[in-house]
Each structure stands twice: as C-alpha cells, then as structure tokens.
PDB file of N, CA and C in Angstrom:
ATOM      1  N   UNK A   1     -10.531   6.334  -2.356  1.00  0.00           N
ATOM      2  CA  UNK A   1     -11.523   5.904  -1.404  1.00  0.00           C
ATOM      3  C   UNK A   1     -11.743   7.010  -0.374  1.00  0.00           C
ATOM      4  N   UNK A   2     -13.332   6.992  -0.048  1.00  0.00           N
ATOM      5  CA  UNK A   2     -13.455   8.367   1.137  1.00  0.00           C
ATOM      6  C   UNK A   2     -14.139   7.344   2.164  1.00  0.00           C
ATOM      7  N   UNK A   3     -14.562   8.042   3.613  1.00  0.00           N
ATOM      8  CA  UNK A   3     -14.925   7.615   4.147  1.00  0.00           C
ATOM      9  C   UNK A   3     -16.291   8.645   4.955  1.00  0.00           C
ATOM     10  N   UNK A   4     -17.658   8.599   4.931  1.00  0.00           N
ATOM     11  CA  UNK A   4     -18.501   8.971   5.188  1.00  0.00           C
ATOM     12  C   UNK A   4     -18.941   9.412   6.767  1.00  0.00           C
ATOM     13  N   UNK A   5     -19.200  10.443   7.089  1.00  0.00           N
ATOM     14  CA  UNK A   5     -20.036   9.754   8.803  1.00  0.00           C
ATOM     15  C   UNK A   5     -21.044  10.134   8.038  1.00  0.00           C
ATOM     16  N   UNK A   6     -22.709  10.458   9.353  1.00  0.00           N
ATOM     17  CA  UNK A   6     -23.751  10.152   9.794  1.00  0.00           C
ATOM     18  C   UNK A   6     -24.245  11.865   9.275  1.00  0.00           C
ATOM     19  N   UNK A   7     -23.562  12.978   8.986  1.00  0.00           N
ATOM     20  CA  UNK A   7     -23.914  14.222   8.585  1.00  0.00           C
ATOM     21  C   UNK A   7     -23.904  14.552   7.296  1.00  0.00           C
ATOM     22  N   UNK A   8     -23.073  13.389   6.658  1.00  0.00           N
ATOM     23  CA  UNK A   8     -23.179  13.799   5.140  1.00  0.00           C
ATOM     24  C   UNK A   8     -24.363  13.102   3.952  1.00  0.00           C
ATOM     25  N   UNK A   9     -24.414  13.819   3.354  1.00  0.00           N
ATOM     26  CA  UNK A   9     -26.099  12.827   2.779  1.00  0.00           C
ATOM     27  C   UNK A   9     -24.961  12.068   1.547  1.00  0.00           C
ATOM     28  N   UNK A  10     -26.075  10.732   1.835  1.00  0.00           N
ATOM     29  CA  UNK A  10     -26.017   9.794   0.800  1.00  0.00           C
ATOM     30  C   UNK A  10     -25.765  10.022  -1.059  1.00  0.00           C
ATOM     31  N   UNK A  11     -24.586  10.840  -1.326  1.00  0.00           N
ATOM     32  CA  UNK A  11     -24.423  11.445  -2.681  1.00  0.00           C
ATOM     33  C   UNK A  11     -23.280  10.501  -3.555  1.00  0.00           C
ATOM     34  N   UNK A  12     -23.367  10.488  -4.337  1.00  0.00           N
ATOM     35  CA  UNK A  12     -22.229   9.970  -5.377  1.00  0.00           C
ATOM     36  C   UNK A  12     -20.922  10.920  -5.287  1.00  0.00           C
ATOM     37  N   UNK A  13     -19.784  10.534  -4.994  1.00  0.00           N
ATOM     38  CA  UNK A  13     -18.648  11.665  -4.730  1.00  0.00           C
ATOM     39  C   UNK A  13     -17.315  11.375  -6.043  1.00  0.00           C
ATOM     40  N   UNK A  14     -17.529  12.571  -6.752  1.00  0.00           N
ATOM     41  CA  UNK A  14     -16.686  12.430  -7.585  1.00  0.00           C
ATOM     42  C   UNK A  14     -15.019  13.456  -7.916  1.00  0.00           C
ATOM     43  N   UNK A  15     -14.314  13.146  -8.601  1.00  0.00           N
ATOM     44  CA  UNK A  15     -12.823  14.047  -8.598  1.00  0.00           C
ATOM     45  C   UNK A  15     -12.999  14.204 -10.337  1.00  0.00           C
ATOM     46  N   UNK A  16     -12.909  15.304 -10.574  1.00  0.00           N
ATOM     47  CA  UNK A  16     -12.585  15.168 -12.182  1.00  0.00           C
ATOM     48  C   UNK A  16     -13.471  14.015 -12.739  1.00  0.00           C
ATOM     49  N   UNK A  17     -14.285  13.637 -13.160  1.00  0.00           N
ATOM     50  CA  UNK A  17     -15.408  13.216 -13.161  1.00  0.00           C
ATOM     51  C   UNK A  17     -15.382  11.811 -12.704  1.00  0.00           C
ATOM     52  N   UNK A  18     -14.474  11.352 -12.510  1.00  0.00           N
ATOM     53  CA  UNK A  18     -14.056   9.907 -11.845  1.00  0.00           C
ATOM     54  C   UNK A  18     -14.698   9.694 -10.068  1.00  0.00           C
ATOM     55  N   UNK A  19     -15.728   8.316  -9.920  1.00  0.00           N
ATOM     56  CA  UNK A  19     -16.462   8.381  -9.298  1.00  0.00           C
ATOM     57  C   UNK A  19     -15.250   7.772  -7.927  1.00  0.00           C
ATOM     58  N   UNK A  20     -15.500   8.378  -7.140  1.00  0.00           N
ATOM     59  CA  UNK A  20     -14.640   7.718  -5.769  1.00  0.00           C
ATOM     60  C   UNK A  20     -15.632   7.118  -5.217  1.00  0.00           C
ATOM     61  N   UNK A  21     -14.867   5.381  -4.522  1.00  0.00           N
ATOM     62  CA  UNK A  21     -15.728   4.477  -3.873  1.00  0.00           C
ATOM     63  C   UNK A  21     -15.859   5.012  -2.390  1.00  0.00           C
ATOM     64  N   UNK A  22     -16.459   4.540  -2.084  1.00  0.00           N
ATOM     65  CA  UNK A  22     -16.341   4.723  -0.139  1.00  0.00           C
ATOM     66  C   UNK A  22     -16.399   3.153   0.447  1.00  0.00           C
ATOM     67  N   UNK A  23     -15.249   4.265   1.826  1.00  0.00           N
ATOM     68  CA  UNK A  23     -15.057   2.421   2.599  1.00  0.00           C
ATOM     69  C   UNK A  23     -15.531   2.657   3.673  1.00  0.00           C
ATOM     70  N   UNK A  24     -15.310   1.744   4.726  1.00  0.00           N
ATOM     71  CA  UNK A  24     -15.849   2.200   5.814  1.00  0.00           C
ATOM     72  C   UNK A  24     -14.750   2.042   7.123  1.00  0.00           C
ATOM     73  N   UNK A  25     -13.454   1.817   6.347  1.00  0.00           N
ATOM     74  CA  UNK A  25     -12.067   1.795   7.332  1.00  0.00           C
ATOM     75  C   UNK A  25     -10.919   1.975   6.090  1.00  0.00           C
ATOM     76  N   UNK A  26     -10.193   2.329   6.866  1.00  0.00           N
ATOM     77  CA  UNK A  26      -9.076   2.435   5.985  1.00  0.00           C
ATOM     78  C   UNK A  26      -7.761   2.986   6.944  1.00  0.00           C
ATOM     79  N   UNK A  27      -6.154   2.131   7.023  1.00  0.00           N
ATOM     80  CA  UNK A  27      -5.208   1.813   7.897  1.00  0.00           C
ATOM     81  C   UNK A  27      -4.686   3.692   7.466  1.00  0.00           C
ATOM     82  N   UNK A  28      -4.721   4.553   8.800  1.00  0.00           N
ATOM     83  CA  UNK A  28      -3.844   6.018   8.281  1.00  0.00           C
ATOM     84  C   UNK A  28      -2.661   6.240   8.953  1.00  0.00           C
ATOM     85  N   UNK A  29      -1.666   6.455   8.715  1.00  0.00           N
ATOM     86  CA  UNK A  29      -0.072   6.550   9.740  1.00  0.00           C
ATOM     87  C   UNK A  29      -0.095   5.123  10.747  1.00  0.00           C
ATOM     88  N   UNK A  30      -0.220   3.815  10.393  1.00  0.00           N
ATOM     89  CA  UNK A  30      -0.222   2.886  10.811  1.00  0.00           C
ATOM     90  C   UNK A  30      -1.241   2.069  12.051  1.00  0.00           C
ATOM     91  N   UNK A  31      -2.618   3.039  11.761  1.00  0.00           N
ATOM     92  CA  UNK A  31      -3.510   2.611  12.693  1.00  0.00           C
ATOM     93  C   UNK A  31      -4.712   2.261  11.762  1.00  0.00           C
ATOM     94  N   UNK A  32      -5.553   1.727  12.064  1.00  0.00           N
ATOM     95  CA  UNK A  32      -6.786   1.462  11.637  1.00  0.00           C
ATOM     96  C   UNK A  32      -7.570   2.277  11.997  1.00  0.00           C
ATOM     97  N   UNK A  33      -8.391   3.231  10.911  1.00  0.00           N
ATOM     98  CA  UNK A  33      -9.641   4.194  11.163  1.00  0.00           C
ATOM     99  C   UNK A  33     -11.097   3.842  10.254  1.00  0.00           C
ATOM    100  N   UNK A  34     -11.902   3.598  12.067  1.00  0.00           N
ATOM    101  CA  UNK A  34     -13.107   3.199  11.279  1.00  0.00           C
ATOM    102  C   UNK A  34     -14.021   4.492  11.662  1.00  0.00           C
ATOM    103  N   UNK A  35     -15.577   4.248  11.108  1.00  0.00           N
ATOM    104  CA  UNK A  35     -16.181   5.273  11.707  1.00  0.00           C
ATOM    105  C   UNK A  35     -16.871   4.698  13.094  1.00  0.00           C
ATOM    106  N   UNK A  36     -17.211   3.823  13.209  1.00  0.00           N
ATOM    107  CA  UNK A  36     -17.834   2.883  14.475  1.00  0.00           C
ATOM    108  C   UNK A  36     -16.672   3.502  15.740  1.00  0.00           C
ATOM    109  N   UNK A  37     -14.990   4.035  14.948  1.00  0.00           N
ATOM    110  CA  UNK A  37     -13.959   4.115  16.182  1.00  0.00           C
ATOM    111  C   UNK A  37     -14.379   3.125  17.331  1.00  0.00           C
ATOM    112  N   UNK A  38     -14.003   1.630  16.731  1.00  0.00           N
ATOM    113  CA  UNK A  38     -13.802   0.486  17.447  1.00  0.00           C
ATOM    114  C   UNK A  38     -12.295  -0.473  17.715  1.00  0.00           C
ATOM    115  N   UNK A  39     -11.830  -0.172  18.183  1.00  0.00           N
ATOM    116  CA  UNK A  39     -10.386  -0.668  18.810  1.00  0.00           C
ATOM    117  C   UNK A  39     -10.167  -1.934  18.280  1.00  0.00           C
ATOM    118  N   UNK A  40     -11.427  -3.241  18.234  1.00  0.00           N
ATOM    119  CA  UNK A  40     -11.429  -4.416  18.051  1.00  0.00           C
ATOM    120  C   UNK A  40     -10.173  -4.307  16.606  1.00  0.00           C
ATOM    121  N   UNK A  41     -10.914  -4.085  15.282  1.00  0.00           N
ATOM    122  CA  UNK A  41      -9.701  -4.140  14.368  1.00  0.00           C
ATOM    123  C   UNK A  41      -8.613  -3.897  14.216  1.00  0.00           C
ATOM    124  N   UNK A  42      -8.531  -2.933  15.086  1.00  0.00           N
ATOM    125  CA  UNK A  42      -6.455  -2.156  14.749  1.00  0.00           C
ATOM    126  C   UNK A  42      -5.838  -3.094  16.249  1.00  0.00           C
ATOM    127  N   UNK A  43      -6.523  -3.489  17.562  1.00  0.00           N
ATOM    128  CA  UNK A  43      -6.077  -4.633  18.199  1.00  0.00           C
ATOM    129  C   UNK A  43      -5.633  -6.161  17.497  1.00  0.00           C
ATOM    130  N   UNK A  44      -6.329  -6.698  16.511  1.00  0.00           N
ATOM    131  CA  UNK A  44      -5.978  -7.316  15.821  1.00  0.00           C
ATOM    132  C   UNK A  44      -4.713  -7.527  14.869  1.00  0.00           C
ATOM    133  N   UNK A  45      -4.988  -6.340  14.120  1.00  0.00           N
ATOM    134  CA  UNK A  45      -3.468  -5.838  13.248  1.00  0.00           C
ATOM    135  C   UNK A  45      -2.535  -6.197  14.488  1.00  0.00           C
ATOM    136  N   UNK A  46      -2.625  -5.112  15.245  1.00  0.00           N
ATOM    137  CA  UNK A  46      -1.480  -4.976  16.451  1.00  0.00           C
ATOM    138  C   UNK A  46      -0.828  -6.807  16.532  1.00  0.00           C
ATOM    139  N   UNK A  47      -2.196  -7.430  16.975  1.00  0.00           N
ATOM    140  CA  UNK A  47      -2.057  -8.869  17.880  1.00  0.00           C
ATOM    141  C   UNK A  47      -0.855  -9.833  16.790  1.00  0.00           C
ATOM    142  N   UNK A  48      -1.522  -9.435  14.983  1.00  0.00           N
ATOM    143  CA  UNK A  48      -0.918  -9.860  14.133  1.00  0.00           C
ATOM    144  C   UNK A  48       0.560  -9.588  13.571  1.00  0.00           C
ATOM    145  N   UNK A  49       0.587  -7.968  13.958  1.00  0.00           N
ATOM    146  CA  UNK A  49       2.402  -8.023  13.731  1.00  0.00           C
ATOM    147  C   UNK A  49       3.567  -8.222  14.898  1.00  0.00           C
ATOM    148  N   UNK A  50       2.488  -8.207  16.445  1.00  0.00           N
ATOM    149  CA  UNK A  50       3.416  -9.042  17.273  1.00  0.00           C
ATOM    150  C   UNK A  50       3.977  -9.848  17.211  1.00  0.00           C
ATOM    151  N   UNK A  51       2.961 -11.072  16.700  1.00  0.00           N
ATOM    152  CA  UNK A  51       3.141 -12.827  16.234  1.00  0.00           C
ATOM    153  C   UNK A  51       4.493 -12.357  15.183  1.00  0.00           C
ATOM    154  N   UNK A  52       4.019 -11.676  14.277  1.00  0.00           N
ATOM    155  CA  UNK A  52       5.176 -11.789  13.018  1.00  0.00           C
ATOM    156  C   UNK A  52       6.698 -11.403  13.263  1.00  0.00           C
ATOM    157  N   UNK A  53       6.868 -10.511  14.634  1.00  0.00           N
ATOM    158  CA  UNK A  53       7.739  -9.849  15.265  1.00  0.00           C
ATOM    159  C   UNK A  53       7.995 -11.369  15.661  1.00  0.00           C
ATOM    160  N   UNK A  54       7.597 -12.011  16.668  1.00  0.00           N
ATOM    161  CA  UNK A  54       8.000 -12.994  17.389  1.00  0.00           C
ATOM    162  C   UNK A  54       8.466 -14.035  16.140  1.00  0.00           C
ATOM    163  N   UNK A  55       7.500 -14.204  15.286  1.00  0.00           N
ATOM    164  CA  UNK A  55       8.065 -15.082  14.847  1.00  0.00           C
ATOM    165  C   UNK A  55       9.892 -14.950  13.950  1.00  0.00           C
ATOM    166  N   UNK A  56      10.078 -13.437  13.634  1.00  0.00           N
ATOM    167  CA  UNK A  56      11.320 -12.791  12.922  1.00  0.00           C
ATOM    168  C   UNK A  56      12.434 -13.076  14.195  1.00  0.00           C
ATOM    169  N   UNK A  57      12.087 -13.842  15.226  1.00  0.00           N
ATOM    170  CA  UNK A  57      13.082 -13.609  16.806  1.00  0.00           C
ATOM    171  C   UNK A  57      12.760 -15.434  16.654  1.00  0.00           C
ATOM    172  N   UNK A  58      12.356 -16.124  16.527  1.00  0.00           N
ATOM    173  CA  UNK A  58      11.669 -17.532  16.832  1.00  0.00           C
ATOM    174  C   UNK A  58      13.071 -18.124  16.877  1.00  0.00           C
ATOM    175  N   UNK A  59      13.846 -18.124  15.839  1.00  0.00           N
ATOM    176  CA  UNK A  59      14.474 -19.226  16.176  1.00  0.00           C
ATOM    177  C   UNK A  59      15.761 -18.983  17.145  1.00  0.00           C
ATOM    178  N   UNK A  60      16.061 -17.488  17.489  1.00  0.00           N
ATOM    179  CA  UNK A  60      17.310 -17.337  18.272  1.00  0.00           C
ATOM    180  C   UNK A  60      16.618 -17.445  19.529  1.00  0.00           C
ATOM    181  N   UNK A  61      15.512 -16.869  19.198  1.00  0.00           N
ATOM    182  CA  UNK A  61      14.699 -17.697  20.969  1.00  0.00           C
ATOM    183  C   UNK A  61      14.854 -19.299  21.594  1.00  0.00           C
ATOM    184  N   UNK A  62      14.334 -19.812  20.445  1.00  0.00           N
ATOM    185  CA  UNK A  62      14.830 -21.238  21.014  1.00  0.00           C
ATOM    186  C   UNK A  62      15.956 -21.791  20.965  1.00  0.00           C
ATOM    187  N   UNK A  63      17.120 -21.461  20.678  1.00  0.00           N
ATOM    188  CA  UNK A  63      18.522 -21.361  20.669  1.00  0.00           C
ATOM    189  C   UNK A  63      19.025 -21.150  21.933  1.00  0.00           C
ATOM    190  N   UNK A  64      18.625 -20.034  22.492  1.00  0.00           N
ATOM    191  CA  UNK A  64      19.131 -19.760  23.809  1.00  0.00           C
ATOM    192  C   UNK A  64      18.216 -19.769  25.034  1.00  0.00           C
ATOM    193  N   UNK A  65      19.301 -20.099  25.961  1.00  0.00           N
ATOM    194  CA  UNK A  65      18.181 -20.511  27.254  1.00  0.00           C
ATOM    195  C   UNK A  65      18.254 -18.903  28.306  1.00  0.00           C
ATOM    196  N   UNK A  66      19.113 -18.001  27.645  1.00  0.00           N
ATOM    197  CA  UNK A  66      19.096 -16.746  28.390  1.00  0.00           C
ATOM    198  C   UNK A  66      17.906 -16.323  28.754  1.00  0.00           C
ATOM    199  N   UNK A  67      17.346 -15.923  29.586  1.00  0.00           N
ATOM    200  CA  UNK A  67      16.193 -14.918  29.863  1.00  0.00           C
ATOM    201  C   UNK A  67      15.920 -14.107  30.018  1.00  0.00           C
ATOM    202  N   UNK A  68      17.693 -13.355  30.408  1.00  0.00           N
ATOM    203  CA  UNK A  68      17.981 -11.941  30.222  1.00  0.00           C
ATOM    204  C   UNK A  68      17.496 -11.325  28.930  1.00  0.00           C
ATOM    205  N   UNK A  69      17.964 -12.411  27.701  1.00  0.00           N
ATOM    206  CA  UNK A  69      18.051 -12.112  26.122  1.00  0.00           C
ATOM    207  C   UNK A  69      17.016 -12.488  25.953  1.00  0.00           C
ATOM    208  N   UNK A  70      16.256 -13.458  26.609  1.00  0.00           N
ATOM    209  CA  UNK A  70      15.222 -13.463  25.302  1.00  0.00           C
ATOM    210  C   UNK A  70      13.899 -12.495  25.983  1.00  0.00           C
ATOM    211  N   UNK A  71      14.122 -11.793  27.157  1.00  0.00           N
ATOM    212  CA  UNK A  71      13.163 -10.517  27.683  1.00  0.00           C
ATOM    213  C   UNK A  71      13.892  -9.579  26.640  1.00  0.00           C
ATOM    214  N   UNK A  72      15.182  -8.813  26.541  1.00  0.00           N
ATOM    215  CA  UNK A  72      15.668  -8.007  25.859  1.00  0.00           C
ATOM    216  C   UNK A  72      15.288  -7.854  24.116  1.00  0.00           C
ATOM    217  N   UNK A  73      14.842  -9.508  23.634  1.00  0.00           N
ATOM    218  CA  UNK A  73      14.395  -9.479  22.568  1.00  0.00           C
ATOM    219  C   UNK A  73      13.053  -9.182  22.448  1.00  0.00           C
ATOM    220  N   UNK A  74      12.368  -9.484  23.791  1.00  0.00           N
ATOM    221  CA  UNK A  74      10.539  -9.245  23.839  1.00  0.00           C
ATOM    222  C   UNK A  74      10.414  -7.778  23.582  1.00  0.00           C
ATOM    223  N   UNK A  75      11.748  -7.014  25.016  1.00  0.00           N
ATOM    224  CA  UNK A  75      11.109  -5.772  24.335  1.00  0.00           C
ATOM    225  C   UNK A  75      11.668  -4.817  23.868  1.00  0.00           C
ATOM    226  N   UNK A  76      12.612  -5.519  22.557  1.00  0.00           N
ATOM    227  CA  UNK A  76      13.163  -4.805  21.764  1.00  0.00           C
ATOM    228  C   UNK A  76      12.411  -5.084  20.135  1.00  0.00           C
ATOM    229  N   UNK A  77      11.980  -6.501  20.096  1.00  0.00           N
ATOM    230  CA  UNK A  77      11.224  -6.961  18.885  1.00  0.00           C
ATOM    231  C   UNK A  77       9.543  -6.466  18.632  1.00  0.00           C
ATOM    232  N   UNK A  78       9.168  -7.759  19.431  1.00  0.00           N
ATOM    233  CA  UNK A  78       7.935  -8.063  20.062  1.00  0.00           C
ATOM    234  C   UNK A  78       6.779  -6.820  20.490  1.00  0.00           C
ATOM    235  N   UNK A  79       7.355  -6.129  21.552  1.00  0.00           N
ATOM    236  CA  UNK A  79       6.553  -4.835  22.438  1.00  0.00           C
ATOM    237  C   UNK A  79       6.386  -3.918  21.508  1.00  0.00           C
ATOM    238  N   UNK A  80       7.313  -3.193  20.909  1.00  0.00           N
ATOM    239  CA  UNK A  80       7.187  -1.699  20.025  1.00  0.00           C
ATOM    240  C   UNK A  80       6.479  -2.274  18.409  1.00  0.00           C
ATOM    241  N   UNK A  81       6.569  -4.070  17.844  1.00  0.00           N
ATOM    242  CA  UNK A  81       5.515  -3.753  16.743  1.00  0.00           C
ATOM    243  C   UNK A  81       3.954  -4.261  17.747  1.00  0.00           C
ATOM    244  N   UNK A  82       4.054  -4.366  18.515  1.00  0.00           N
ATOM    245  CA  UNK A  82       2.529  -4.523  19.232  1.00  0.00           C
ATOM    246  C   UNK A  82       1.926  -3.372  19.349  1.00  0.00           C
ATOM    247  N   UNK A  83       3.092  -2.465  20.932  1.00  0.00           N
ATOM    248  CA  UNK A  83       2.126  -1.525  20.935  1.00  0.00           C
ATOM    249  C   UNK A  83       2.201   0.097  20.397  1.00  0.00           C
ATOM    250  N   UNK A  84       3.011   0.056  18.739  1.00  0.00           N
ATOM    251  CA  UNK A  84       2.995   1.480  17.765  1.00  0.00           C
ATOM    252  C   UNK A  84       1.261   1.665  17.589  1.00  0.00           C
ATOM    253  N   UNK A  85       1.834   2.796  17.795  1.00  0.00           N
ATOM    254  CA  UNK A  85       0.318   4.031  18.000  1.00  0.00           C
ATOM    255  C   UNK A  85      -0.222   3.868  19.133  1.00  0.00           C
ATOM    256  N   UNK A  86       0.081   2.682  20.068  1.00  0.00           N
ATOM    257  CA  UNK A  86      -1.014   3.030  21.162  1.00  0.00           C
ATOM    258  C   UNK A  86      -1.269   4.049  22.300  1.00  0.00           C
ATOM    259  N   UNK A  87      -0.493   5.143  21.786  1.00  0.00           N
ATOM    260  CA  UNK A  87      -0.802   5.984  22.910  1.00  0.00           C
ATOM    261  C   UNK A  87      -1.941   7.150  22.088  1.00  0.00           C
ATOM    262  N   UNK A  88      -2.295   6.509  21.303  1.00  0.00           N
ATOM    263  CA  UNK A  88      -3.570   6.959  20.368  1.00  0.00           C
ATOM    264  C   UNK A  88      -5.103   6.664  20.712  1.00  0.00           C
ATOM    265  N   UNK A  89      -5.069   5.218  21.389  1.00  0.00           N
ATOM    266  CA  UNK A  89      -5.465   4.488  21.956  1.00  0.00           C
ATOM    267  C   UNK A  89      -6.772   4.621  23.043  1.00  0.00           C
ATOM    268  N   UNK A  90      -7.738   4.810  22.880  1.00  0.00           N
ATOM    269  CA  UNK A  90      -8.941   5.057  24.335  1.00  0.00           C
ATOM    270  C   UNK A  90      -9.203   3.714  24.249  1.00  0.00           C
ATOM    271  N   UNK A  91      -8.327   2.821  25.374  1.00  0.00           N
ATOM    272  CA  UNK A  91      -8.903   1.838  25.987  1.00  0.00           C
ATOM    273  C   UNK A  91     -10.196   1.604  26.930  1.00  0.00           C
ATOM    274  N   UNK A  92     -10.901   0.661  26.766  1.00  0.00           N
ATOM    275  CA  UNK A  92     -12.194   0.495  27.614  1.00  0.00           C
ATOM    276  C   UNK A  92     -11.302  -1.005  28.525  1.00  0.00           C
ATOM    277  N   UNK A  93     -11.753  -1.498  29.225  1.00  0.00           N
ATOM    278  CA  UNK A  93     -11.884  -2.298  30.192  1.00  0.00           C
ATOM    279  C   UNK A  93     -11.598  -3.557  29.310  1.00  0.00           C
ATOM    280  N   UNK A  94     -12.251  -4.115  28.696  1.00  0.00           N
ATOM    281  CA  UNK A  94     -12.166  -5.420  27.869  1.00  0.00           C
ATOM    282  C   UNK A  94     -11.277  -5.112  26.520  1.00  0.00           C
ATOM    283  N   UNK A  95     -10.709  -4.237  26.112  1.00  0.00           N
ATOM    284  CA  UNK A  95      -9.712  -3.984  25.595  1.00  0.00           C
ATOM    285  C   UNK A  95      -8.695  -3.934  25.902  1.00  0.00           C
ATOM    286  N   UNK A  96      -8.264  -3.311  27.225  1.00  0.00           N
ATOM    287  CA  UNK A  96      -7.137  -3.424  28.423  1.00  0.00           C
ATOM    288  C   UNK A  96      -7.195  -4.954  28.339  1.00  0.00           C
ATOM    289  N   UNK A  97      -8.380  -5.897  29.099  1.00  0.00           N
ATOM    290  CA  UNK A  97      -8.008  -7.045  29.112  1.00  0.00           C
ATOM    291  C   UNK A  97      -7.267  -8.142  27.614  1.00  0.00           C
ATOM    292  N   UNK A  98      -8.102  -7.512  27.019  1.00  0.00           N
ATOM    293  CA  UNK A  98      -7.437  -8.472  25.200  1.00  0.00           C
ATOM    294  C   UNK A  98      -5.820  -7.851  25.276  1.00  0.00           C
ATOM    295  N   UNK A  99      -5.391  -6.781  25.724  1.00  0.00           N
ATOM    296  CA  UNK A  99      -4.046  -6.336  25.479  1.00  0.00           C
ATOM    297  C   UNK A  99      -3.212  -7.453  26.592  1.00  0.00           C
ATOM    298  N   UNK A 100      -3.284  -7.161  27.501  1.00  0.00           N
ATOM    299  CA  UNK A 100      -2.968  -8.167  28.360  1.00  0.00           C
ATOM    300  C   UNK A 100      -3.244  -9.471  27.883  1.00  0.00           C
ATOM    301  N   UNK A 101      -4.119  -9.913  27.453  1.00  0.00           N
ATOM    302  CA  UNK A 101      -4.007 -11.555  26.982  1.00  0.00           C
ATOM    303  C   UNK A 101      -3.195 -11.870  25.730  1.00  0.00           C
ATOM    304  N   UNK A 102      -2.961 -10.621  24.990  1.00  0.00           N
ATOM    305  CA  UNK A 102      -2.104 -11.149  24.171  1.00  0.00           C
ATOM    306  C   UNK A 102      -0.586 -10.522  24.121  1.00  0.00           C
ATOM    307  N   UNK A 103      -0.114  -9.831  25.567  1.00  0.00           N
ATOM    308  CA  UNK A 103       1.127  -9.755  25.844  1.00  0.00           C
ATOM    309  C   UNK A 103       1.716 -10.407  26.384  1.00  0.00           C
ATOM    310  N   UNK A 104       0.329 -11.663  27.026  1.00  0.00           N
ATOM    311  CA  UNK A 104       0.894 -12.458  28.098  1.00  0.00           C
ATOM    312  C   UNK A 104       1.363 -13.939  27.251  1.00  0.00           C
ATOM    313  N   UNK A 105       0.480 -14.048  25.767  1.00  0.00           N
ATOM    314  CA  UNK A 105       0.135 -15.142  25.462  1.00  0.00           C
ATOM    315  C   UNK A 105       1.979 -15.503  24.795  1.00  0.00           C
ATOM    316  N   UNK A 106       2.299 -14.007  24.004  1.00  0.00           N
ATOM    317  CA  UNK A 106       3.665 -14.385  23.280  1.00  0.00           C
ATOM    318  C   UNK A 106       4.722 -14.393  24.541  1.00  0.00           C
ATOM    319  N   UNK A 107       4.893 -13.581  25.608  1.00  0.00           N
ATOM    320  CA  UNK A 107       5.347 -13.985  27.124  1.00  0.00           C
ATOM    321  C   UNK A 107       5.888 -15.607  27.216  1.00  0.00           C
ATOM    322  N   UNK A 108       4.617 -15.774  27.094  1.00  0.00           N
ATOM    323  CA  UNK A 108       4.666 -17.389  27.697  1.00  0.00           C
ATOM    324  C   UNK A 108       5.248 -18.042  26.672  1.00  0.00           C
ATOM    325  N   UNK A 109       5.070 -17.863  25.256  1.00  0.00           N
ATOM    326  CA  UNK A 109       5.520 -18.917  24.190  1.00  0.00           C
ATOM    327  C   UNK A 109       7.286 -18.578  24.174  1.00  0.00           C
ATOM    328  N   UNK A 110       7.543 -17.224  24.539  1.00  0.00           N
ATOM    329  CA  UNK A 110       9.142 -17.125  24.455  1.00  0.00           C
ATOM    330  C   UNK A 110       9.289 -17.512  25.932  1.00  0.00           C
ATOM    331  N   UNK A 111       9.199 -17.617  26.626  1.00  0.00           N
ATOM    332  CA  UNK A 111       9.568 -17.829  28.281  1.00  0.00           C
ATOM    333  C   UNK A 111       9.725 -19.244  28.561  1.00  0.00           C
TER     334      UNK A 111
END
C-alpha cells in the first residue's frame, strides 16, 4: 500500500508488475499517518488503548481502596499507552481539550 499527496498525478503504481493499492492512512512506528494530518484518528487509537490499559489494571483497581496505588497504576499503566508518540503531536485547542476529557474521564472511573 502507498499513500499519495496533491503533487503526484493520478497513475497506476506498480512493483515488478504487481499493481500496489493506495490508502489514504496507514498506522507508522505506532502513530496514525494520514494525508489530511488530522489528529482526530490517532486521538482515538490513543483514547482506545488507554481504555484497554485500564481495563488490563480493572480489577486490582477495584480491589484496593489505595489512592496512592491506584494513581501509581494510572501512571504507570494508563498514561504512557495514552500518551506514546505524543510528543509528535501539533495540538490545536480542541484537541488539547479531547486530551483532557479523556484523561479526566479514566481519572474518574479509577478514582
């Protein structure tokens, strides 16, 4: 699979005569690359392996009433699969805010 911008003309792209498809995103060293370079999708991924982080911590969370431990698990689990790659990241304003709503949202469900 290749991925096109706006300078290359509309051609059939082939390897050894085998025709390669084109996409228009595709995940590279664990980020999402589109050509639009819109944050919305790889925020998502992110939002999605937080949850899965939290949920791999779920049940020693509700086990214990520590808060020492279960912050130590936020940001030992939780934080680093949220925010890998984001210092890759050109946040706009309403992206800052979606990050915050969904650091606050798993926050609250372990707290």
């Amino acid at each position: 699979m290749f991925m096109r911008n706006g300078w290359v003309p509309d051609a059939p792209f082939s390897l050894n005569g085998t025709t390669i498809s084109e996409c228009s995103s595709y995940v590279y060293l664990g980020r999402e690359v589109n050509m639009m370079n819109d944050l919305a999708p790889e925020l998502g991924r992110r939002k999605r392996a937080a949850w899965g982080a939290y949920k791999s911590i779920e049940e020693v969370v509700k086990k214990t009433k520590n808060t020492r431990l279960r912050a130590h698990l936020f940001n030992t689990t939780v934080l680093p699969a949220f925010t890998y790659a984001s210092e890759t990241w050109a946040l706009r304003k309403q992206d800052e805010n979606a990050v915050s709503v969904i650091e606050r949202s798993i926050e609250r469900v372990m707290l």
